[in-house]
Protein backbone atom coordinates (compact mmCIF):
# COMPACT_ATOMS: atom_id res chain seq x y z
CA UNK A 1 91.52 254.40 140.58
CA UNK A 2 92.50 253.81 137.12
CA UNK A 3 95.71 252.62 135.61
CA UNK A 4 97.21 254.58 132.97
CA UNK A 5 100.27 256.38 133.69
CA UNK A 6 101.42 260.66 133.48
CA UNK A 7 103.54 262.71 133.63
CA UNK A 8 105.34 263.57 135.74
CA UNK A 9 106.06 260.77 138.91
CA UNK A 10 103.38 261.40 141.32
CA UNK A 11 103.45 258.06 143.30
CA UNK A 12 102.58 259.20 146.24
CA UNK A 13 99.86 261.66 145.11
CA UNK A 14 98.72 258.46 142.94
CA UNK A 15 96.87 256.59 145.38
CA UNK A 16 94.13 259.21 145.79
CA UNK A 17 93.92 260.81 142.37
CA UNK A 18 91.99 259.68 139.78
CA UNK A 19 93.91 261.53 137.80
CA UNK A 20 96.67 259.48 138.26
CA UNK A 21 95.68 256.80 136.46
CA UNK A 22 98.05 256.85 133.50
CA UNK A 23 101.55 256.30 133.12
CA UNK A 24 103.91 259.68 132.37
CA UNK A 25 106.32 258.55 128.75
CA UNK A 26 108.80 259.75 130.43
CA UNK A 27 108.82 257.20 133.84
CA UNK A 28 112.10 256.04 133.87
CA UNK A 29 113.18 253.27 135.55
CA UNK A 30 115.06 253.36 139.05
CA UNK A 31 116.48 250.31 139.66
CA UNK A 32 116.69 246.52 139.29
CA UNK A 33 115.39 243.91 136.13
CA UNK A 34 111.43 244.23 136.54
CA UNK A 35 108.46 242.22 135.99
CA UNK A 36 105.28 243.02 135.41
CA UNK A 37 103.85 242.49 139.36
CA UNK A 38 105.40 239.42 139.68
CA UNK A 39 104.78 238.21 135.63
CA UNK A 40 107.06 237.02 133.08
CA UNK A 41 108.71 238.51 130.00
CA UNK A 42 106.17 238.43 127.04
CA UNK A 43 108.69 238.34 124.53
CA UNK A 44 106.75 237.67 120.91
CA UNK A 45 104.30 235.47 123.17
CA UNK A 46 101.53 238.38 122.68
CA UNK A 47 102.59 240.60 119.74
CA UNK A 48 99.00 242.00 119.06
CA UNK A 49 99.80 243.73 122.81
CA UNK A 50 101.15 247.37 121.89
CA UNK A 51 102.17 250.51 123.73
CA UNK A 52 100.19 253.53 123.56
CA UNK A 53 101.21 257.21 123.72
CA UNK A 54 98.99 259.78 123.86
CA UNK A 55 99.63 263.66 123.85
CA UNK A 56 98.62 266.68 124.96
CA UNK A 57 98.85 269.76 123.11
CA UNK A 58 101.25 267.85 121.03
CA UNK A 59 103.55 266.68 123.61
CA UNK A 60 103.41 262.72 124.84
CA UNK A 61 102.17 262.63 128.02
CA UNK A 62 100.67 259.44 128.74
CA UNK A 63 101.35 255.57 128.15
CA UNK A 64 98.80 252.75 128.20
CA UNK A 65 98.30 249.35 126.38
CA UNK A 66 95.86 247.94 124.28
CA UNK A 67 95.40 245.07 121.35
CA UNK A 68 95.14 245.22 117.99
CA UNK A 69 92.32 243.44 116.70
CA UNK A 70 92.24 244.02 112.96
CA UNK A 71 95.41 245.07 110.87
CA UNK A 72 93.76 248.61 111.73
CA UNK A 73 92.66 248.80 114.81
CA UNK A 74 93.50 249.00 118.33
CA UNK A 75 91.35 248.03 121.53
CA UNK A 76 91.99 249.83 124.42
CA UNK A 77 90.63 251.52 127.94
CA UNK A 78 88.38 254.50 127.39
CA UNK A 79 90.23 256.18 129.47
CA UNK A 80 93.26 255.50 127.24
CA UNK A 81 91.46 257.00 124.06
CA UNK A 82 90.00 259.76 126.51
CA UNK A 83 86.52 262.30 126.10
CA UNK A 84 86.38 264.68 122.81
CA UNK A 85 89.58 266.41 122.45
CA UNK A 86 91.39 265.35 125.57
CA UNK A 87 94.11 264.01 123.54
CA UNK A 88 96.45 266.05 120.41
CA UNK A 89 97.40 262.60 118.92
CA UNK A 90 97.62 259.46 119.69
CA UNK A 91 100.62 256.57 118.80
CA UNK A 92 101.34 252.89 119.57
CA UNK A 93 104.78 251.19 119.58
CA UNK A 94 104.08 247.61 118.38
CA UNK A 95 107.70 245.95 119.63
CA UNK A 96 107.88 243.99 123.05
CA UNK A 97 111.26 246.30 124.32
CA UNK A 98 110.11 250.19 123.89
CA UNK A 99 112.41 250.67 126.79
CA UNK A 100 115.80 250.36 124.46
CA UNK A 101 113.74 252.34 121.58
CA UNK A 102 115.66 255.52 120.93
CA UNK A 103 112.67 256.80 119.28
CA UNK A 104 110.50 256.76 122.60
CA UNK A 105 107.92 258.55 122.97
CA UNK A 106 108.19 260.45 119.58
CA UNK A 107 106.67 259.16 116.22
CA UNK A 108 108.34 258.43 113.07
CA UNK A 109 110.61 255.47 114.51
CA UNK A 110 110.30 251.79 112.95
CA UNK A 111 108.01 250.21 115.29
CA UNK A 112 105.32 253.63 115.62
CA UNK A 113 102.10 253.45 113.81
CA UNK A 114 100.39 257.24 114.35
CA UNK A 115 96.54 256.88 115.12
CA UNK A 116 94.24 258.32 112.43
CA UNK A 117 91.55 258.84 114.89
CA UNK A 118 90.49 257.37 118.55
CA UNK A 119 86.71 257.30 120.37
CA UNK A 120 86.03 255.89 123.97
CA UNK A 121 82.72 254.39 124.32
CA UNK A 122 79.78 256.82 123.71
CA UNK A 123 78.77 256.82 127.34
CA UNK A 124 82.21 257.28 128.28
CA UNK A 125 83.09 260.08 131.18
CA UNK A 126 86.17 260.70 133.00
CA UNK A 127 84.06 260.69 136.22
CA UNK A 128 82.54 257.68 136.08
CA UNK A 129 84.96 255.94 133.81
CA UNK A 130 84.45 252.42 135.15
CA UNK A 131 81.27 251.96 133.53
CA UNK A 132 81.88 252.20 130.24
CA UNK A 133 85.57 252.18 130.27
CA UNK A 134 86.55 250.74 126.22
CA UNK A 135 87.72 253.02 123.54
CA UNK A 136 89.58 252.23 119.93
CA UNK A 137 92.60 253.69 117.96
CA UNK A 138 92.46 253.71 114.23
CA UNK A 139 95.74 253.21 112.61
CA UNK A 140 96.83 255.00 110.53
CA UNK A 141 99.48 251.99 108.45
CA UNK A 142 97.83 248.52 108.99
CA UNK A 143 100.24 245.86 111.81
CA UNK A 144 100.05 242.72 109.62
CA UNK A 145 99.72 239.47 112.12
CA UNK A 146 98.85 235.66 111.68
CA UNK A 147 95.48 235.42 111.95
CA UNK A 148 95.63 233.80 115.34
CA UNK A 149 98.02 236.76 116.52
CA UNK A 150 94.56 239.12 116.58
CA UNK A 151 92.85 239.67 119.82
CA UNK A 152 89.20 238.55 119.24
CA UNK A 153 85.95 239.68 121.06
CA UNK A 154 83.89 237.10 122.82
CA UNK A 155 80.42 236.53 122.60
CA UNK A 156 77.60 238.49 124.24
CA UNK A 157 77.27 237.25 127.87
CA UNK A 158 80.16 235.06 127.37
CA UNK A 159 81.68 235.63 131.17
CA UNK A 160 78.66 235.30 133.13
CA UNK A 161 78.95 231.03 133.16
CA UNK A 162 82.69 231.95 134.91
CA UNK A 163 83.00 231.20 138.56
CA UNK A 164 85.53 232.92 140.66
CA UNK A 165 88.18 230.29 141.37
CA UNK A 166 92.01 229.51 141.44
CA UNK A 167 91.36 227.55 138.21
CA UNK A 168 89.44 230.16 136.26
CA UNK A 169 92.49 232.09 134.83
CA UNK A 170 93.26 235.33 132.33
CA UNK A 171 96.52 236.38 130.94
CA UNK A 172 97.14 239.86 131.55
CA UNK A 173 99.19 241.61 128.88
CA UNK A 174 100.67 245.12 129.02
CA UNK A 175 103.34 247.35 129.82
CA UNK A 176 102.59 249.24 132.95
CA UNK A 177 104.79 249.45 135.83
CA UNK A 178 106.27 246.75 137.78
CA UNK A 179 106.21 247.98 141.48
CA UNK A 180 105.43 251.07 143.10
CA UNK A 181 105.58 251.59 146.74
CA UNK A 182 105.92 255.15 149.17
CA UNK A 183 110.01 254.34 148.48
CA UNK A 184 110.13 252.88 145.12
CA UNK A 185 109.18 252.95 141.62
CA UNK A 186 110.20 250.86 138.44
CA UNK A 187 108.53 251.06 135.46
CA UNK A 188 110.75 249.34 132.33
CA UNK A 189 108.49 250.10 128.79
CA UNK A 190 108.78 246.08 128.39
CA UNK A 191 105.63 243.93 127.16
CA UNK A 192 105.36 241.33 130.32
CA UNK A 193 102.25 238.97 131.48
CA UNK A 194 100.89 237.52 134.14
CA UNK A 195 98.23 235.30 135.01
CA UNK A 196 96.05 236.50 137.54
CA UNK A 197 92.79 234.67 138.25
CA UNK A 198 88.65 235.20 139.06
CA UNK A 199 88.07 236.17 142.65
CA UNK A 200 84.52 238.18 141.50
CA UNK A 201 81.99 238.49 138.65
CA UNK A 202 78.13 239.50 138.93
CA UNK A 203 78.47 240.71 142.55
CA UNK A 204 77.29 244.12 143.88
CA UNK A 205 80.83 245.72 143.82
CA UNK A 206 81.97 244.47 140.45
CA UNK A 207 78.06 245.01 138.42
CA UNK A 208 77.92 243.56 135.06
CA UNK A 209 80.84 245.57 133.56
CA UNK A 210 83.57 244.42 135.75
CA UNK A 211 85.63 241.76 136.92
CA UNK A 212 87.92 241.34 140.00
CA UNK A 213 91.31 239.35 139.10
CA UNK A 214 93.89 238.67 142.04
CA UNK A 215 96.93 240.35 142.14
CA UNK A 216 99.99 238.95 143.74
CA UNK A 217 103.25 237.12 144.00
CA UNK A 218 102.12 234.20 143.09
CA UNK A 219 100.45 234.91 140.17
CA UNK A 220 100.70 238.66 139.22
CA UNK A 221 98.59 241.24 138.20
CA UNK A 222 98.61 244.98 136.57
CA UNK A 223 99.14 248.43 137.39
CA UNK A 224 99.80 251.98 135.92
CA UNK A 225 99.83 251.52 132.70
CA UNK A 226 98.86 248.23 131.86
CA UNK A 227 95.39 250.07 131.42
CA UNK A 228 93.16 248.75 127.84
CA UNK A 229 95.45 246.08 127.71
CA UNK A 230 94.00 242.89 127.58
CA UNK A 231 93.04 240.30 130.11
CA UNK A 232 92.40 237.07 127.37
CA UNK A 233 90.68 233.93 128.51
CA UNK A 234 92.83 232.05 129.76
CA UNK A 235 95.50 230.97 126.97
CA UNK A 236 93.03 231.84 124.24
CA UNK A 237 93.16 234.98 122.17
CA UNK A 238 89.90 235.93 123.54
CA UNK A 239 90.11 238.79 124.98
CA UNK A 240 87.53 238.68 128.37
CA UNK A 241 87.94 242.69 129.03
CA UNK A 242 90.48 245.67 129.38
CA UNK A 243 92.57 246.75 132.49
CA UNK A 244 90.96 249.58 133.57
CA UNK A 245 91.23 250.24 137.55
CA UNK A 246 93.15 249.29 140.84
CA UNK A 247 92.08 249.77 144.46
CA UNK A 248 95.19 250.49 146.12
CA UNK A 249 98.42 252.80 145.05
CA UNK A 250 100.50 249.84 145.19
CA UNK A 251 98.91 247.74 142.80
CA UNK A 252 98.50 244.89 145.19
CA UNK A 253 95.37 242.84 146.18
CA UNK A 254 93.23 243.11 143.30
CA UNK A 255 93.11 244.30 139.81
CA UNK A 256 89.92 245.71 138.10
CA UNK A 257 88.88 244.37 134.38
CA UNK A 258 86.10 246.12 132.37
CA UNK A 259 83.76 243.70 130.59
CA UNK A 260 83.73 243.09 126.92
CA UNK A 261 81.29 240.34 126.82
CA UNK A 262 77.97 242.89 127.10
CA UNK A 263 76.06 244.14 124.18
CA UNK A 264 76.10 247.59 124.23
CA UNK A 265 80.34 247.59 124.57
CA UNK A 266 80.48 244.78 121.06
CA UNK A 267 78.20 247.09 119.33
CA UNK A 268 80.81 250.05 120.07
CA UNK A 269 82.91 248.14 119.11
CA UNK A 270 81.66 246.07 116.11
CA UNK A 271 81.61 249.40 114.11
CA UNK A 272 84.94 249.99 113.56
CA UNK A 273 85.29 246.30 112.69
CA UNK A 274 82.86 246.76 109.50
């Protein structure tokens, strides 16, 4: 199941639909303060971390997150940038609090940057979207950052020395929802983290292209919506892969992570680099 966000709630139908992978813009928020499952406020921690909207028909109806990695250019889920003309246009909001901008989810506010253009990886499908699930946004006005502020790409086969373990730890970035349960949903548009660590790499489930990272109380996770945002090496700007998929409706147990470490996806990538 992947984890970008639409419109409109569907919780319940959520946890079977693939469909149901991306946030709706227009979630709004239920109840109490939120953090991202169990994460911390992000502040300006992570401010190459942006919101995406993406319409339909020229109306916003989905949110996910992804990185800027050159003044120009965003990384993100493939699912998030979506096949050949499943998407009108595309935006990203590039401030940690979207949920107190009045602007939201319309361009032409302050903190919105409208995407010139956006591909998923050329092997991309919606049906089988975990195996090549990475996609870019060009910008269309460049986000200027410290140099360190830019996610970077590792290196090819970079993961593969990992080995699943409390101590081998990401921080997840995005700004998916919070909690979701059969009575409850809350979803604040805030940029949060957590740090979730390894529990598989290089097994039969996971393949090459994916990684398992825990997901709970003690030390978070992702859901709807936190899809193409990053999962970075521990405290480095590195960023390992891209939320892309959850097994459960509640975002609970374990959170999925597509690979950015293999050839064919730094390639992809690389080109828009150039």
């Amino acid at each position: 199941m992947k984890a970008r966000l639409v419109i409109p709630v569907l919780a319940a139908a959520c946890v079977s639909l693939l469909s149901c992978d991306r946030v709706p813009s227009d979630l709004r928020n239920p109840g109490r303060p939120s953090f991202i499952t169990d994460g911390t406020l992000d502040g300006n921690a992570h401010p190459a971390v942006v919101l995406i909207i993406m319409d339909i028909a020229g109306k916003p109806a989905f949110r996910c997150s992804g990185t800027i990695i050159a003044p120009k250019l965003v990384l993100t889920a493939g699912h998030c940038a979506g096949q050949p003309g499943e998407f009108s246009g595309l935006r990203i909001f590039n401030e940690a609090d979207v949920q107190h901008d009045p602007t939201y989810p319309f361009g032409g506010g302050p903190n919105t940057i409208e995407a010139t253009a956006w591909h998923a990886h050329p092997l991309f499908t919606e049906r089988a979207f975990f195996l090549h699930d990475v996609g870019v946004v060009l910008l269309s006005k460049a986000v200027k950052l410290s140099a360190g502020q830019y996610g970077t790409l590792p290196v090819a086969g970079q993961l593969d020395a990992l080995q699943p373990s409390s101590a081998t730890v990401f921080t997840a970035v995005g700004y998916g929802l919070q909690e979701i349960n059969p009575v409850h949903v809350e979803s604040q548009r805030i940029r949060m983290f957590a740090e979730p660590h390894l529990i598989q790499i290089n097994t039969g489930f996971t393949g090459t292209f994916s990684l398992l990272l825990s997901n709970n109380a003690s030390t978070g996770g992702t859901c709807f919506g936190d899809s193409g945002g990053p999962n970075y090496l521990g405290s480095s700007n590195v960023i390992a892969g891209v939320t892309s998929f959850g097994l459960n409706g509640n975002c609970a147990g374990t959170g999925g992570v597509f690979r950015l470490d293999r050839k064919n996806v730094l390639d992809f990538v690389g080109r828009y680099l150039k």
